[in-house]
Protein backbone atom coordinates (compact mmCIF):
# COMPACT_ATOMS: atom_id res chain seq x y z
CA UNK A 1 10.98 8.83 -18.66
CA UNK A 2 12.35 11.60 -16.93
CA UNK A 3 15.28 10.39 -15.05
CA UNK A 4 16.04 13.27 -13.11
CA UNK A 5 12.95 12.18 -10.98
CA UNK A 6 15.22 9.58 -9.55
CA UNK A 7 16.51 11.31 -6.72
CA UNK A 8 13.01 11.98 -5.73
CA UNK A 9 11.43 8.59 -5.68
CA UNK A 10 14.55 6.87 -4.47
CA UNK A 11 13.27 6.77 -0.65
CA UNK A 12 9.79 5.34 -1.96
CA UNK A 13 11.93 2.59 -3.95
CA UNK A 14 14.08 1.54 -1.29
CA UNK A 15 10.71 1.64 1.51
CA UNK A 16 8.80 -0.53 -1.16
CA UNK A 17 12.26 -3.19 -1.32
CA UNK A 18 12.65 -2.96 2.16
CA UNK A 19 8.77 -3.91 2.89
CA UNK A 20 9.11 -6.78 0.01
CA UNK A 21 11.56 -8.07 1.71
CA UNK A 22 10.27 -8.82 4.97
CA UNK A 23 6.58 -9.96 3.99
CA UNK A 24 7.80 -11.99 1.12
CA UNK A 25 9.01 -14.19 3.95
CA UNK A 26 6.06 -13.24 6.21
CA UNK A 27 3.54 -14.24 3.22
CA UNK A 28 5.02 -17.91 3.42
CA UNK A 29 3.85 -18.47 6.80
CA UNK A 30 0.55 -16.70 6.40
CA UNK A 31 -0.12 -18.95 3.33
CA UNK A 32 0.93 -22.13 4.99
CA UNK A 33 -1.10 -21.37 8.15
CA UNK A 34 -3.85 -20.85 6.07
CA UNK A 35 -4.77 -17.41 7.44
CA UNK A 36 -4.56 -15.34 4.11
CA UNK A 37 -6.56 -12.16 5.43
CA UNK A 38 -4.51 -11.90 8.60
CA UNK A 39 -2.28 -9.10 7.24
CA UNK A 40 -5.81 -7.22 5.93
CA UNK A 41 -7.78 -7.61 9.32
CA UNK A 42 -4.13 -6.56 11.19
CA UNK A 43 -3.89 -3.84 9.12
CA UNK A 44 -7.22 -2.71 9.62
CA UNK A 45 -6.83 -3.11 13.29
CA UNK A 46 -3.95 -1.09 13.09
CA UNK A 47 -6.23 1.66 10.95
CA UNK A 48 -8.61 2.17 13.62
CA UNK A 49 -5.75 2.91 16.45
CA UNK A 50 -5.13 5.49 14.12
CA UNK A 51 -8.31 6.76 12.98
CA UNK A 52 -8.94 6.82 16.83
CA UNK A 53 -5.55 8.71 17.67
CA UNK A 54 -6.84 11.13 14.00
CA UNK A 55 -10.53 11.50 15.79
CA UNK A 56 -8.98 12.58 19.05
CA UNK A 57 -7.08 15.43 17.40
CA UNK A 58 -3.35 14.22 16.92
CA UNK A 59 -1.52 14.61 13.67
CA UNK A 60 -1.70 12.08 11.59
CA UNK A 61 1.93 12.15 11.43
CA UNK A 62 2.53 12.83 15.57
CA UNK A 63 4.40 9.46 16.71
CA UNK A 64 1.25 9.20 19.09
CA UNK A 65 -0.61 7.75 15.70
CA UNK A 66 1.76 4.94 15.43
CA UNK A 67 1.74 3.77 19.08
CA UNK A 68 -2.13 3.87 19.12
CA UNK A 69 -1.94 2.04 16.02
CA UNK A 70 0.40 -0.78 17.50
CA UNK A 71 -1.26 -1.21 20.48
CA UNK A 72 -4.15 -1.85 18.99
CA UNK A 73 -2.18 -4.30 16.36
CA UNK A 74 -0.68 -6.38 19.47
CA UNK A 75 -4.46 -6.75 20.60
CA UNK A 76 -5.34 -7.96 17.83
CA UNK A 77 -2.56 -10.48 17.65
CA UNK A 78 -3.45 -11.87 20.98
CA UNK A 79 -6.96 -12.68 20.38
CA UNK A 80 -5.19 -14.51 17.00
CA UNK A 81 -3.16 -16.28 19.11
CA UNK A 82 -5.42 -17.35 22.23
CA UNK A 83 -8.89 -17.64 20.07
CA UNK A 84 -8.24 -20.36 17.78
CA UNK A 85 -11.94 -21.89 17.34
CA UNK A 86 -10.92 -25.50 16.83
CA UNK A 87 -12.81 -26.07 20.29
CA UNK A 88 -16.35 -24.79 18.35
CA UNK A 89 -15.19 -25.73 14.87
CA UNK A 90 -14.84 -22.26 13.63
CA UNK A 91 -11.93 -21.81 11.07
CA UNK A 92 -9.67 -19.28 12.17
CA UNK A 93 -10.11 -17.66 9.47
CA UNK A 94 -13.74 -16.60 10.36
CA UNK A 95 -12.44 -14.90 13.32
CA UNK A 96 -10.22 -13.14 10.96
CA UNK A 97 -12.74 -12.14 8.97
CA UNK A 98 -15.16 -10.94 11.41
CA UNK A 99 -12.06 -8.89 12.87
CA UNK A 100 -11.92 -7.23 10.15
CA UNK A 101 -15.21 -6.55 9.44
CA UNK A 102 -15.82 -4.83 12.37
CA UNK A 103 -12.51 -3.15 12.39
CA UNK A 104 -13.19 -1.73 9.02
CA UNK A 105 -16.59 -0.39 9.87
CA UNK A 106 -15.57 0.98 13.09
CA UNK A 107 -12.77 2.96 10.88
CA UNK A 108 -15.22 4.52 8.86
CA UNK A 109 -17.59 5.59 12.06
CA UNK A 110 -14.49 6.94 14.07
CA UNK A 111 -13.04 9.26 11.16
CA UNK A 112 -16.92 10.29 10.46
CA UNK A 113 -16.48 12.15 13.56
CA UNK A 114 -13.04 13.24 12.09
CA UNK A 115 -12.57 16.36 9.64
CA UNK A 116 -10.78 15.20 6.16
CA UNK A 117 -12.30 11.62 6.68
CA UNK A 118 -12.16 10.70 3.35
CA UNK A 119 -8.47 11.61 2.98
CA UNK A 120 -7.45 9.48 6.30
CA UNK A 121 -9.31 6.44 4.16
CA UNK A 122 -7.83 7.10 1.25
CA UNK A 123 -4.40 6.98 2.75
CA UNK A 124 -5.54 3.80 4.92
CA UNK A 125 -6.29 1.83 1.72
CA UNK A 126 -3.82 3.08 -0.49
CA UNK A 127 -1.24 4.36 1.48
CA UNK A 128 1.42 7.18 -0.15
CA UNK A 129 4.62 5.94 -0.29
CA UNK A 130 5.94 8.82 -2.48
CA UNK A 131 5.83 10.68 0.57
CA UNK A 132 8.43 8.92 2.33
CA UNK A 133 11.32 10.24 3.50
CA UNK A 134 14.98 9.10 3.96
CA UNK A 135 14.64 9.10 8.39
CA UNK A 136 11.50 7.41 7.79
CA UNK A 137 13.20 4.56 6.01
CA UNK A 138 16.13 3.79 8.03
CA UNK A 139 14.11 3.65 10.52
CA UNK A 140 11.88 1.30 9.06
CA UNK A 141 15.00 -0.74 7.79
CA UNK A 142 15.78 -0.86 11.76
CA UNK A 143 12.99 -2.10 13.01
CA UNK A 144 12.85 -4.79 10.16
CA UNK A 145 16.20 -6.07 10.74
CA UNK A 146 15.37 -6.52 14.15
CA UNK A 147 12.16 -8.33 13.28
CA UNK A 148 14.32 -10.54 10.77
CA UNK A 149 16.69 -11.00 12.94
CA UNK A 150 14.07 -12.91 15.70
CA UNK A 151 12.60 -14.81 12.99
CA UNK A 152 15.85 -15.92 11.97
CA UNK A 153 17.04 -16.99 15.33
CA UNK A 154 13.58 -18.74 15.55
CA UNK A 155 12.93 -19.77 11.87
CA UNK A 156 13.02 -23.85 12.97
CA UNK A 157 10.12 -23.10 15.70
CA UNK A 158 7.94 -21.09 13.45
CA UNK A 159 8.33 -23.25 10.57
CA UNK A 160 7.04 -26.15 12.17
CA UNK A 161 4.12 -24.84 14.24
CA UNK A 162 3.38 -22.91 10.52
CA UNK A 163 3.38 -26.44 8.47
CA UNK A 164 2.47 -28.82 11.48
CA UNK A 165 0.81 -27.18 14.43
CA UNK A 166 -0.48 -30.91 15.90
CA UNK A 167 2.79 -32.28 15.84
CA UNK A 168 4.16 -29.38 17.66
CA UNK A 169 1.35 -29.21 20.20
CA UNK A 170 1.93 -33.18 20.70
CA UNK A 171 5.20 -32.67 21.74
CA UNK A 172 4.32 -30.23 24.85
CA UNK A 173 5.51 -26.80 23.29
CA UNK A 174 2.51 -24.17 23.46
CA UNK A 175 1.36 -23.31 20.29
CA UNK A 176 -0.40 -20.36 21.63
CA UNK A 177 2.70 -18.93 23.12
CA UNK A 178 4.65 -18.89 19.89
CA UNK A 179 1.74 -18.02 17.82
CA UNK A 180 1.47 -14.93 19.97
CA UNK A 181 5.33 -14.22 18.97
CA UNK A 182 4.35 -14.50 15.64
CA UNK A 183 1.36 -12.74 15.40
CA UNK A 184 2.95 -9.68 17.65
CA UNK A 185 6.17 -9.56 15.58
CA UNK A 186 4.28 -9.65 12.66
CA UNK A 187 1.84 -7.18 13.55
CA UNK A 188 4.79 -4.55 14.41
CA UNK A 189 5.59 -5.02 10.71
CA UNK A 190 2.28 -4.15 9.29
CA UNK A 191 2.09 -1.12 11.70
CA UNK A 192 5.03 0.06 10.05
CA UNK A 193 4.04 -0.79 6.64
CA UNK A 194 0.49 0.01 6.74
CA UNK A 195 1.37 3.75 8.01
CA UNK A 196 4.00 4.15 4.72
CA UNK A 197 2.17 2.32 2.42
CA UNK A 198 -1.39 1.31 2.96
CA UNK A 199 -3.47 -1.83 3.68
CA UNK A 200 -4.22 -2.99 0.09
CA UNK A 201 -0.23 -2.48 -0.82
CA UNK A 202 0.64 -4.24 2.24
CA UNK A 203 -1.31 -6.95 1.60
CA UNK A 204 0.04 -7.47 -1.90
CA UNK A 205 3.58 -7.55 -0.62
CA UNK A 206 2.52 -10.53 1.44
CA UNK A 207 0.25 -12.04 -0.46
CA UNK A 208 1.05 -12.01 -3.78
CA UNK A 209 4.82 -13.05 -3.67
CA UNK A 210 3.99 -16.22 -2.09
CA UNK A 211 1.58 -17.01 -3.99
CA UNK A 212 3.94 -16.88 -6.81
CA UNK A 213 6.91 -18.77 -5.33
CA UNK A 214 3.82 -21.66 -4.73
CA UNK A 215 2.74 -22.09 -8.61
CA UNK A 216 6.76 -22.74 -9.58
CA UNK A 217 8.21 -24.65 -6.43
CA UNK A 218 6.91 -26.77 -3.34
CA UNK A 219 9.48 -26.28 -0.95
CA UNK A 220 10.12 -23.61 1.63
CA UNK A 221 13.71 -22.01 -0.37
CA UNK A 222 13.01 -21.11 -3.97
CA UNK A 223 9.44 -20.24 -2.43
CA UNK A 224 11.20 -17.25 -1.05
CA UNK A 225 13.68 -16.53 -3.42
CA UNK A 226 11.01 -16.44 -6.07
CA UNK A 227 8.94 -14.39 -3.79
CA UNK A 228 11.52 -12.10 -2.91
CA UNK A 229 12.62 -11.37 -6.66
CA UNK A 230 8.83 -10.85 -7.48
CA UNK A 231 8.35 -8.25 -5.00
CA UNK A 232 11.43 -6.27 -6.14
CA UNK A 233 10.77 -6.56 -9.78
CA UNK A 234 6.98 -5.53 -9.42
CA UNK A 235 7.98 -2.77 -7.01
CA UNK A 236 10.06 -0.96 -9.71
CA UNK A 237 7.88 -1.59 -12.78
CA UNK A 238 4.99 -0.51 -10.46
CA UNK A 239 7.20 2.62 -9.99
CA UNK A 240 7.67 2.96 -13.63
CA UNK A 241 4.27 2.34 -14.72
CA UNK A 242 3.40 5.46 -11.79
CA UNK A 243 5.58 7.76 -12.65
CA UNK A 244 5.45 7.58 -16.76
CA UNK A 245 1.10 7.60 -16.60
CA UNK A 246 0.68 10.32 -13.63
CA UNK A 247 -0.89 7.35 -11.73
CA UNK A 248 -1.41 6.75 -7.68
CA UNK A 249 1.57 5.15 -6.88
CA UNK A 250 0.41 2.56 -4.48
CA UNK A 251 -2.84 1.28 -6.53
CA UNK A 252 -0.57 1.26 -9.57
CA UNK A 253 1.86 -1.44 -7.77
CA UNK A 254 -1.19 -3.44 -6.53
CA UNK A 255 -2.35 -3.64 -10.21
CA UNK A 256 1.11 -4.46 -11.20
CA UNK A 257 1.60 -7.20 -9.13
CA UNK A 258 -1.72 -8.81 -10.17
CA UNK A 259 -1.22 -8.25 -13.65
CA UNK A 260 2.32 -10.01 -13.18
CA UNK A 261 0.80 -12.79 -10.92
CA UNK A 262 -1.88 -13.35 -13.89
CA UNK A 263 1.37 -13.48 -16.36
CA UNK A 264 2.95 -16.23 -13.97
CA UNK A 265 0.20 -18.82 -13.96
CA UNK A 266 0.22 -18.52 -17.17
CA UNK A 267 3.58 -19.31 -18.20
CA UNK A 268 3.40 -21.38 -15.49
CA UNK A 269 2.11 -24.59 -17.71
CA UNK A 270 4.60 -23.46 -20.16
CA UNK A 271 7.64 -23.60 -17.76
CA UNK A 272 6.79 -26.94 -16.51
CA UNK A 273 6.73 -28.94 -19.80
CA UNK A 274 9.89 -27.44 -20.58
């Protein structure tokens, strides 16, 4: 490997830590909710605020983009929040679905209309995080530190309505409410993160990470710290694996992290007798 490249993928590495970090913890609550596609149908909400903003002739890099994009995200966290389904016995995760169903085909209609349509999907799905630039990271560190910062304060609050919603609700607090804060702080994360790296990497930061901290531990700690070393090691051999084979840098991590989830539950068996 060429290591002179360094200097030029160093903003890409430090976006793809920076975005590990935050929905490594965000992936825990998603799992224990249940709601695994959230971060896909937000995402794809997010999409169509900017195919939208892309079909009305802004830039696809014009700050208007983004603030289409999050408006529509903060929609679709409060029909999350306030549509649950329990009432009709729909799982949640229906709504979810069909949210992003429709989101996703009304993506594809809007930038039909667009010029370059194909290229606005392309860099929906798969994002291009060599792109980045150094502004564009701090900035993202910012707003994630903020984000971080509210989940902190509130981590008690969140953590219970995420592992027992009926004990919460019994107790008077509004589940709706705080869902709302969830869904809404969340979805100003995948705005971010969906606009500097795509919707399939995005969901792979969440996703994935969690998924691994589950098959080794059962409580809420190593979960993370598993999940948060996962995302960082993946992120740089997904790097590696992009730069050394002239490969997409954003479906190469996705593949990476499978192929390194598949790895996992396999030694996974292994670990435990020992």
């Amino acid at each position: 490997m060429d290591w002179t490249i360094l200097p030029f993928l160093a903003p890409a590495i430090a976006a793809s830590l920076i975005i590990a970090g935050i929905h490594a913890y965000l992936g825990l609550h998603v799992v224990e909710r249940g709601v695994i596609f959230v971060d896909l149908s937000l995402a794809q909400i997010a999409s169509l605020g900017a195919a939208i903003a892309v079909w009305q002739g802004y830039d696809a890099h014009d700050p208007s983009v983004y603030w289409m994009s999050l408006g529509f995200t903060l929609i679709g966290a409060l029909v999350f929040a306030m549509v649950k389904g329990h009432e009709a016995n729909i799982p949640q995760e229906a709504i979810i679905g069909i949210s992003y169903a429709v989101a996703s085909a009304a993506v594809i209609l809007t930038l039909s209309k667009a010029t370059g349509e194909a290229e606005h999907l392309q860099n929906m799905l798969v994002g291009n995080i060599l792109s980045v630039q150094w502004p564009e990271v701090w900035l993202t560190a910012g707003i994630y530190l903020v984000i971080g910062l509210f989940h902190y304060i509130f981590r008690k609050r969140f953590l219970e309505i995420s592992l027992d919603p009926a004990a919460v609700t019994a107790r008077g607090i509004s589940v709706r409410f705080w869902d709302f804060l969830f869904y809404a702080s969340f979805g100003f994360v995948v705005t971010r993160s969906v606009a500097i790296a795509g919707v399939l990497l995005v969901f792979c930061y969440l996703i994935v990470p969690s998924v691994g901290g589950i098959l080794f531990s059962e409580r809420i700690g190593p979960r993370l710290a598993i999940g948060w070393v996962m995302g960082v090691v993946v992120s740089m051999l997904g790097m590696y694996f992009s730069v050394q084979f002239d490969l997409p840098t954003g479906a190469t991590i996705v593949c990476t992290f499978g192929l390194v989830l598949a790895l996992m539950a396999a030694a996974r068996p292994v670990i435990r007798r020992a």
